[in-house]
N, C-alpha and C. Protein backbone atom coordinates (compact mmCIF):
# COMPACT_ATOMS: atom_id res chain seq x y z
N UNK A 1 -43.34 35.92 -6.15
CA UNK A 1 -41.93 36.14 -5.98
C UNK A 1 -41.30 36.24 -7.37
N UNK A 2 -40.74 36.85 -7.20
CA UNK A 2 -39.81 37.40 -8.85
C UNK A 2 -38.38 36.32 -8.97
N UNK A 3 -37.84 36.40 -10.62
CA UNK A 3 -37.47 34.86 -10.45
C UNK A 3 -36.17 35.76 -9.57
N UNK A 4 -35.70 37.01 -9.81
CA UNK A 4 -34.48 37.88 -8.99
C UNK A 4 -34.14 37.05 -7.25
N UNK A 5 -35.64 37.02 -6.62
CA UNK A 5 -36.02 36.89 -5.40
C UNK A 5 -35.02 34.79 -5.07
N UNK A 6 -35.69 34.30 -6.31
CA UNK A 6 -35.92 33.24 -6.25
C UNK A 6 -34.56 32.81 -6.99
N UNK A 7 -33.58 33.13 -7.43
CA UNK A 7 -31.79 33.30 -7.46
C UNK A 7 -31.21 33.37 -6.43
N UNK A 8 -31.31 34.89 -5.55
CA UNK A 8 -31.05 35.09 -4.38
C UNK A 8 -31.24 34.38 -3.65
N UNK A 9 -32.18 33.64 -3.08
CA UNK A 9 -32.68 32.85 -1.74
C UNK A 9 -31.97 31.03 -2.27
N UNK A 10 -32.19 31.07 -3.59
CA UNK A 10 -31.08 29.62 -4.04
C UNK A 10 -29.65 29.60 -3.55
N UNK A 11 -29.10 30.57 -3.59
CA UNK A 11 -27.83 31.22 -3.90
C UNK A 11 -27.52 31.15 -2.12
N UNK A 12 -28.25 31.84 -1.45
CA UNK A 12 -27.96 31.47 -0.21
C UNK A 12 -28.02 30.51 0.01
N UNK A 13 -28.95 29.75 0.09
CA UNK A 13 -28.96 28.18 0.60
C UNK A 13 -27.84 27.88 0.10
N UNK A 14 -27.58 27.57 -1.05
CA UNK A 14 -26.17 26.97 -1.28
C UNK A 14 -25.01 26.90 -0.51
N UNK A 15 -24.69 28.58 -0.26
CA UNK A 15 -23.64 28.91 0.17
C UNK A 15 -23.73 28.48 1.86
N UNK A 16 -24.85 28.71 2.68
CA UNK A 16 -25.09 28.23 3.91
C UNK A 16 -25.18 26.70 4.09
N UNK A 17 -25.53 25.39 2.68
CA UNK A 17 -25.34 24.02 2.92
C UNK A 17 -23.65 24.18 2.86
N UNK A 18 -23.34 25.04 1.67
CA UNK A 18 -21.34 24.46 1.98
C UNK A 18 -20.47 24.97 2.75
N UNK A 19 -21.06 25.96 3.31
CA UNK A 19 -20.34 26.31 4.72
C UNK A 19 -20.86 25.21 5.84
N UNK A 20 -21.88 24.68 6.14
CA UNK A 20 -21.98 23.00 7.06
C UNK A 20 -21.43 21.80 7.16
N UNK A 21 -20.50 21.58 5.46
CA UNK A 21 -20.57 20.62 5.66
C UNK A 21 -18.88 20.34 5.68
N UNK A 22 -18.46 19.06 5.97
CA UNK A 22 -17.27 18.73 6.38
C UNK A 22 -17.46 17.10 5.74
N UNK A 23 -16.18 16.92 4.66
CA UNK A 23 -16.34 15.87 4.09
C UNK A 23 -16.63 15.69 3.48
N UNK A 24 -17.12 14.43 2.44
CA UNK A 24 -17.97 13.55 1.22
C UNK A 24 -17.16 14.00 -0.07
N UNK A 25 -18.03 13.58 -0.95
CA UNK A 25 -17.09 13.84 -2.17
C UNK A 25 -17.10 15.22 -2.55
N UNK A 26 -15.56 15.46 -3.23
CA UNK A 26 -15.84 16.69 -3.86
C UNK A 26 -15.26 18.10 -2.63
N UNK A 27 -15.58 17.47 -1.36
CA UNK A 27 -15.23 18.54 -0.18
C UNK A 27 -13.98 18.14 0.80
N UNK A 28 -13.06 18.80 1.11
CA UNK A 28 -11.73 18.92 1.86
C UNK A 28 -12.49 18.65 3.38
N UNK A 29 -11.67 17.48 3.78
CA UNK A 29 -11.61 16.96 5.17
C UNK A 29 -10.73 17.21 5.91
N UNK A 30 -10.63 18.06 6.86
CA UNK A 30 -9.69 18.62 7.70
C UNK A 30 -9.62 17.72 9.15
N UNK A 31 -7.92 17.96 8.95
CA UNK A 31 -7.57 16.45 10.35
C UNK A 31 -6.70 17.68 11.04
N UNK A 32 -6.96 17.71 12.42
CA UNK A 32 -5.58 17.89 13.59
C UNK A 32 -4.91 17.27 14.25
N UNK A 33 -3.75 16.71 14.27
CA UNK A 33 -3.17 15.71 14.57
C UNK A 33 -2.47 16.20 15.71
N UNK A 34 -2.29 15.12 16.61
CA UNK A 34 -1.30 15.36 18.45
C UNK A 34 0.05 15.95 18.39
N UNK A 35 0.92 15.84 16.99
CA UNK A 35 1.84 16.55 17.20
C UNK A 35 2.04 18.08 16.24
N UNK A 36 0.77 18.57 16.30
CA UNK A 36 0.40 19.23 15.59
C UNK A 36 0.74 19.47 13.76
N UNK A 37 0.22 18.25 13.52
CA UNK A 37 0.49 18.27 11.82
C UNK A 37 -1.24 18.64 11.60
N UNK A 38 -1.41 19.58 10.29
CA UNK A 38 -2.61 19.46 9.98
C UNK A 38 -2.79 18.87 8.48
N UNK A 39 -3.98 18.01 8.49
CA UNK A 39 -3.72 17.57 7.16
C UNK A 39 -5.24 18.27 6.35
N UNK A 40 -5.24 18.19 4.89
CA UNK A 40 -6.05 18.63 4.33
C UNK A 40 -6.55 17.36 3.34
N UNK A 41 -7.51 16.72 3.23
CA UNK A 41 -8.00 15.77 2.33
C UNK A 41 -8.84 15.68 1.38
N UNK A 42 -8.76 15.25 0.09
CA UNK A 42 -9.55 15.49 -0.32
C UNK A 42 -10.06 13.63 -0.67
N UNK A 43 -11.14 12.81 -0.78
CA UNK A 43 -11.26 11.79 -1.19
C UNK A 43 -11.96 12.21 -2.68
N UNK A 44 -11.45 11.11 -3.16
CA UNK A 44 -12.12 11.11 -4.79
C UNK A 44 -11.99 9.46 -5.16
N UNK A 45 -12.66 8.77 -5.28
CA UNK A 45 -13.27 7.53 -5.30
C UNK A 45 -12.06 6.12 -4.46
N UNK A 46 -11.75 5.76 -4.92
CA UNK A 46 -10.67 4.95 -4.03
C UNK A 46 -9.45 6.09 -3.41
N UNK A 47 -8.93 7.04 -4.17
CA UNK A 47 -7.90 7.93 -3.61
C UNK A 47 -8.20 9.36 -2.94
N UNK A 48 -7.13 9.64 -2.02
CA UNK A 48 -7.31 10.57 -1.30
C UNK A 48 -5.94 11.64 -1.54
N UNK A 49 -6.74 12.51 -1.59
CA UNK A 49 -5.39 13.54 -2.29
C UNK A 49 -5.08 14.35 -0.58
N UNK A 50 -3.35 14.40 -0.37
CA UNK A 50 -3.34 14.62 0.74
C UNK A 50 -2.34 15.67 0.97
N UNK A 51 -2.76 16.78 1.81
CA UNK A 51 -1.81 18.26 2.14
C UNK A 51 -1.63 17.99 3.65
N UNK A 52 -0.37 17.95 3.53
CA UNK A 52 0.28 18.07 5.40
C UNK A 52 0.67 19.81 5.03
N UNK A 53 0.22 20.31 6.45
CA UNK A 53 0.50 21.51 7.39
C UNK A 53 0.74 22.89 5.62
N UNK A 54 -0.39 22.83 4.74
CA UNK A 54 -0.61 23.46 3.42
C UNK A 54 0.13 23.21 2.63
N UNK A 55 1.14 22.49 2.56
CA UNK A 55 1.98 21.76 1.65
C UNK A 55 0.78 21.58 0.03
N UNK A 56 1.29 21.42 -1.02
CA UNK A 56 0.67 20.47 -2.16
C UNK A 56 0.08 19.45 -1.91
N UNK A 57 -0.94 19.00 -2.52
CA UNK A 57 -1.48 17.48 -2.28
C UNK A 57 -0.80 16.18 -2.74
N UNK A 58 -0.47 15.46 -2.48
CA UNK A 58 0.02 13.89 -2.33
C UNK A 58 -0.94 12.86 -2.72
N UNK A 59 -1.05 12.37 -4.10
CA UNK A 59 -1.89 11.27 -4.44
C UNK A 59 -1.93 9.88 -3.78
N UNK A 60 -2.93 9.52 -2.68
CA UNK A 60 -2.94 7.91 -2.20
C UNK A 60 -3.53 7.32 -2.59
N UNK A 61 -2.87 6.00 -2.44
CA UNK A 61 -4.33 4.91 -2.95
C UNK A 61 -5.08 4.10 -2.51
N UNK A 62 -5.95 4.08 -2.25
CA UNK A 62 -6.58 3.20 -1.09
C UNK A 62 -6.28 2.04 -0.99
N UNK A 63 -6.13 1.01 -0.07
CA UNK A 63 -5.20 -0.75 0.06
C UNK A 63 -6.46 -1.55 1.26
N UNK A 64 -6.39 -2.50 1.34
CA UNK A 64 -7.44 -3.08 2.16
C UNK A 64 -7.06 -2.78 3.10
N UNK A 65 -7.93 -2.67 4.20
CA UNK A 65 -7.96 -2.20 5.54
C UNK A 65 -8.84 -3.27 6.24
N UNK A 66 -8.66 -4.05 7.27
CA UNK A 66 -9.60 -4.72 8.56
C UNK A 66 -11.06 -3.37 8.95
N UNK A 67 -10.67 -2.34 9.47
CA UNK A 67 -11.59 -1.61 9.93
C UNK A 67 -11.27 -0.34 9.28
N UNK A 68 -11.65 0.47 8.99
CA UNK A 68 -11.74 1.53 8.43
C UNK A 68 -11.49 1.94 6.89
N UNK A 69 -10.80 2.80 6.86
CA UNK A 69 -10.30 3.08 5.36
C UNK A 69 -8.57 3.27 5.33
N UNK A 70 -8.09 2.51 4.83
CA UNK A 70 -6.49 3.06 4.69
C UNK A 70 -5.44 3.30 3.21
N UNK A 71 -5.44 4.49 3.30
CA UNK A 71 -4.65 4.98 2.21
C UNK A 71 -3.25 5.04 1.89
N UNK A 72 -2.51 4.67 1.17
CA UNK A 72 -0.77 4.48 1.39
C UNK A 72 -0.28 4.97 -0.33
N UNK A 73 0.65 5.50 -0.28
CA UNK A 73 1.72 5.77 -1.55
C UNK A 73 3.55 5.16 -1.60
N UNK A 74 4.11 5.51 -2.59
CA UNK A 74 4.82 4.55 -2.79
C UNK A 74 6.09 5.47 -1.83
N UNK A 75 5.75 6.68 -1.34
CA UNK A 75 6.77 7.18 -0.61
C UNK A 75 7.12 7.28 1.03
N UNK A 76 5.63 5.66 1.67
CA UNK A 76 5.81 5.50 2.39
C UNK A 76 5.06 6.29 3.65
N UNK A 77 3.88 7.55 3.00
CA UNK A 77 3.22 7.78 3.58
C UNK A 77 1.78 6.65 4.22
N UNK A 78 1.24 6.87 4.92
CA UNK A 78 -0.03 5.73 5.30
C UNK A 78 -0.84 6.87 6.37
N UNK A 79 -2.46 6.77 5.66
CA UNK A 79 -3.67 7.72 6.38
C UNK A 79 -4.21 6.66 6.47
N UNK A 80 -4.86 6.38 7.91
CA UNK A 80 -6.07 5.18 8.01
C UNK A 80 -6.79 6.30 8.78
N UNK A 81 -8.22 6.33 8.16
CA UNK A 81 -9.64 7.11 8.85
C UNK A 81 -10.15 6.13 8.97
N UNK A 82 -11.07 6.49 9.98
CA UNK A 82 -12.12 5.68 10.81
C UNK A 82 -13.03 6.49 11.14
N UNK A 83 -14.20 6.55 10.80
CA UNK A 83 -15.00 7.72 11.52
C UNK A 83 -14.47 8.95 11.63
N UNK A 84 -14.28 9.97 12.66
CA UNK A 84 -14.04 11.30 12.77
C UNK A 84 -12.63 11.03 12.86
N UNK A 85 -11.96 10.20 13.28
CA UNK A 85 -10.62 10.18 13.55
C UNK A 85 -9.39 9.24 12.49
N UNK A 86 -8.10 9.58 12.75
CA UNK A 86 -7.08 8.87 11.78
C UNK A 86 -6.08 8.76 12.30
N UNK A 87 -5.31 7.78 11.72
CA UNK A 87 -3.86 7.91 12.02
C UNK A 87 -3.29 8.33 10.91
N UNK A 88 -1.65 8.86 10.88
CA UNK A 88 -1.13 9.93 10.48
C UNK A 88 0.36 9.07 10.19
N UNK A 89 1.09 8.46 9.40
CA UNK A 89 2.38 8.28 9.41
C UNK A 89 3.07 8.34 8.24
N UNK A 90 4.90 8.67 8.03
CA UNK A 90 5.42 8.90 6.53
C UNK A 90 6.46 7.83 7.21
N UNK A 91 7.54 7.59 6.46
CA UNK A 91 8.39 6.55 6.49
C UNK A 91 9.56 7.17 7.08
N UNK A 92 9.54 8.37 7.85
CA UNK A 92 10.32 9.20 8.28
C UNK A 92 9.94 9.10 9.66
N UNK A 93 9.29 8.14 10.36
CA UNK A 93 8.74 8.49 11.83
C UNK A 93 8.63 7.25 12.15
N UNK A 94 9.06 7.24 13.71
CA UNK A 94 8.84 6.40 14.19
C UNK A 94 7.53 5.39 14.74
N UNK A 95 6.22 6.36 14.46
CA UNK A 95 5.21 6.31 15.42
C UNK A 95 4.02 7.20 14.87
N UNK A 96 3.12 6.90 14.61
CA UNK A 96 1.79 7.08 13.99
C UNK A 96 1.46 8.55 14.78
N UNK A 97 0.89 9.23 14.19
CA UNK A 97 0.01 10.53 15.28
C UNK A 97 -1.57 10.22 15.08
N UNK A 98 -2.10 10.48 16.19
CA UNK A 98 -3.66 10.30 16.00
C UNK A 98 -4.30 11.57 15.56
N UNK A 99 -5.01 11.87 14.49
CA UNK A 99 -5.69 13.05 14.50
C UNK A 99 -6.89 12.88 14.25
N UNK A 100 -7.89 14.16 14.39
CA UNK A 100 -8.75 14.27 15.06
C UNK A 100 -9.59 15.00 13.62
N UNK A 101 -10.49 14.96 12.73
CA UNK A 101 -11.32 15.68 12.30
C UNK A 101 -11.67 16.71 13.04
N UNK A 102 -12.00 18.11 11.78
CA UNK A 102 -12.60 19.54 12.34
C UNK A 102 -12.56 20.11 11.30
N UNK A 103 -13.56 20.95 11.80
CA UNK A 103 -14.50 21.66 10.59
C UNK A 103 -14.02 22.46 9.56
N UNK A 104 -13.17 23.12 10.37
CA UNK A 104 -12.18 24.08 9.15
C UNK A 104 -11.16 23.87 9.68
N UNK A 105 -10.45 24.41 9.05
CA UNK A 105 -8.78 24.87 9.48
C UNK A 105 -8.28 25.59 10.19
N UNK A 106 -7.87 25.63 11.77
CA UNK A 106 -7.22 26.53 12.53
C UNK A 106 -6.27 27.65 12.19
């Protein structure tokens, strides 16, 4: 195999592992939430950089959590993930939305 051959067939794999995957570091975690907010995430070691419905990202910081992971900023936003799923609230609402992880973006 020629090293041409052996670029090409790297080059795919690549591109076919980062089209699979959803999450971890470095990769945007996509949430759909019940009242249809979508959020866009990115985690980067304690903080999670956060886009409601394609907005700019929003720097959080991670705070202790009982079960899961929960992220909060000083403007009153709060993301708690748990597995595939999260809650969703800003200081403008009465009431948390549950959203739902997915693969890409609708």
């Amino acid at each position: 195999m020629t090293g041409f051959h052996i670029l090409v067939g790297g080059a795919a794999a690549l591109l076919l592992s980062a089209c699979a995957s959803i999450g971890g570091p470095g990769v945007s975690t996509y949430y759909e939430c019940d009242r249809g907010t979508r959020l866009k995430v990115d985690f980067v070691g304690d903080r999670a950089l956060v886009g409601v419905n394609g907005a700019r990202a929003v720097p959080m910081r991670q705070t202790p959590a009982a079960s899961g992971v929960i992220y909060e900023n000083n403007q009153g936003w709060r993301l708690h993930t748990k597995g595939n799923e999260a809650m969703w609230n800003t200081a403008a609402r009465s009431a948390p939305e549950t959203c739902r992880q997915v693969a890409v973006p609708r």
